[in-house]
Protein backbone atom coordinates (compact mmCIF):
# COMPACT_ATOMS: atom_id res chain seq x y z
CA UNK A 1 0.00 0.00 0.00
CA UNK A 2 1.17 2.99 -0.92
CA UNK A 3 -0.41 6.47 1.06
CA UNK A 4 -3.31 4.10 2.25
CA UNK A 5 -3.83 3.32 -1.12
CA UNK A 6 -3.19 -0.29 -3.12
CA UNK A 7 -0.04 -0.22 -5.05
CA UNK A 8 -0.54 -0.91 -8.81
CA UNK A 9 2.58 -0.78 -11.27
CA UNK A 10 1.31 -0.14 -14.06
CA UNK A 11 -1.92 2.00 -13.76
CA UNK A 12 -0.32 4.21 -15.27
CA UNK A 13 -0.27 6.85 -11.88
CA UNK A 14 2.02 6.35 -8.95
CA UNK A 15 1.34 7.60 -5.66
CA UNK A 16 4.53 7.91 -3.99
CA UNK A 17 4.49 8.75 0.30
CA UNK A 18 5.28 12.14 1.14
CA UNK A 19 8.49 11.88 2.44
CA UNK A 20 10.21 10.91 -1.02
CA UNK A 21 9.07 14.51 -2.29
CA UNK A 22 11.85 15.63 0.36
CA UNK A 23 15.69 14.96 0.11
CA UNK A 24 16.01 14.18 3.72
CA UNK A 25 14.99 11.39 6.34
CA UNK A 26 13.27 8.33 5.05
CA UNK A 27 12.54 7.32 1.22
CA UNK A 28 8.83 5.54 2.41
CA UNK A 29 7.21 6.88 5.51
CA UNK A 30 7.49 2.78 6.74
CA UNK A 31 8.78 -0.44 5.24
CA UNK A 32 5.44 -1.35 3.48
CA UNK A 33 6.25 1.67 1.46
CA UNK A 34 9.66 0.82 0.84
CA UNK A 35 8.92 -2.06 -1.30
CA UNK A 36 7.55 -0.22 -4.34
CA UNK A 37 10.90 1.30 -3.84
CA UNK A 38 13.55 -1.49 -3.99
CA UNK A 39 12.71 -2.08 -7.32
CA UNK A 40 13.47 0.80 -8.84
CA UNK A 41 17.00 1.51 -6.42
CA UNK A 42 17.80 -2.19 -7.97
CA UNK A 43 17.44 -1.07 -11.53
CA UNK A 44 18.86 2.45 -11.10
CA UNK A 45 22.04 1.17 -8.88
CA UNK A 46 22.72 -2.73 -9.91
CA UNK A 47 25.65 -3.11 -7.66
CA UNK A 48 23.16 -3.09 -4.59
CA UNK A 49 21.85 -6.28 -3.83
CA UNK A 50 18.33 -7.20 -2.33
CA UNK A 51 19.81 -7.87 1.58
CA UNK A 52 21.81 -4.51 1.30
CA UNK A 53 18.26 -3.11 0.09
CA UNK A 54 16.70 -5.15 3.28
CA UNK A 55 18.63 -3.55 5.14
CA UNK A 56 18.51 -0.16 4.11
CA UNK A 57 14.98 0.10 4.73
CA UNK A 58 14.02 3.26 2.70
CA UNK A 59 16.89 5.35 5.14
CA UNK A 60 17.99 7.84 2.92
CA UNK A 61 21.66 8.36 4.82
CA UNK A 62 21.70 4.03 4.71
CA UNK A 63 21.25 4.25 0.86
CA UNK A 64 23.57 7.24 0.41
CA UNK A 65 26.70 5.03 1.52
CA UNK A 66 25.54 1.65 0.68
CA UNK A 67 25.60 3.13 -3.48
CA UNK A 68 29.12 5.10 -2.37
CA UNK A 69 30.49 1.82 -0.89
CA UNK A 70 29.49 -0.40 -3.68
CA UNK A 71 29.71 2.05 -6.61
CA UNK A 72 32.81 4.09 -5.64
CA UNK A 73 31.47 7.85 -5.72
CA UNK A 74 31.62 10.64 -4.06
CA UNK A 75 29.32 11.37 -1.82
CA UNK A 76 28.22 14.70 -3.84
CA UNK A 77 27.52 12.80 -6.99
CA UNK A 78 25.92 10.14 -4.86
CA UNK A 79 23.48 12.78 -3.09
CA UNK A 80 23.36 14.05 -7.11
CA UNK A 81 21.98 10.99 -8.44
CA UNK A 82 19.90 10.28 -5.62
CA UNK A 83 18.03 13.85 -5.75
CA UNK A 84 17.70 13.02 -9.30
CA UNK A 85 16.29 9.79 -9.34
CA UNK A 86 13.71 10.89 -5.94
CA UNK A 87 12.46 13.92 -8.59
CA UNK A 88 12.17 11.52 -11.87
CA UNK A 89 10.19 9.05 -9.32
CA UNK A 90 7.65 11.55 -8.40
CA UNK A 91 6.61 12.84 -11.78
């Protein structure tokens, strides 16, 4: 469920929690909203596998250095790609 509401792929429009529309804290307001999530972390940052994912829980500072450990970035390009990929996830 995503805001209280049933999460369907491919209806066409996503509802995505709050909290993603910010750059800080957590990237689903709970772990039920975290799922829709993993998915899409997993295609955009291969390297990451589905325990690290587990693990990171939709923690936005957990994600920032799991894809620096595992991709070898920065931490400014990581926060970069991550504020990208939050703002192409909530069009």
């Amino acid at each position: 469920m995503v805001d209280g509401l049933p999460y369907r792929p491919n209806c066409g429009r996503r509802r995505w929690p709050n909290n993603l529309r910010s750059n800080e804290g957590e990237l689903g307001s709970n772990k039920g909203n975290w799922k829709p999530f993993k998915g899409n972390v997993k295609v955009r940052w291969g390297k990451l596998t589905y325990d690290q994912l587990d693990v990171i829980a939709g923690k936005r500072d957990n994600l920032v250095g799991k894809i620096r450990g595992t991709h070898g970035i920065s931490e400014d390009e990581t926060e970069k790609q991550l504020s990208d990929w939050q703002n192409r996830m909530k069009k």
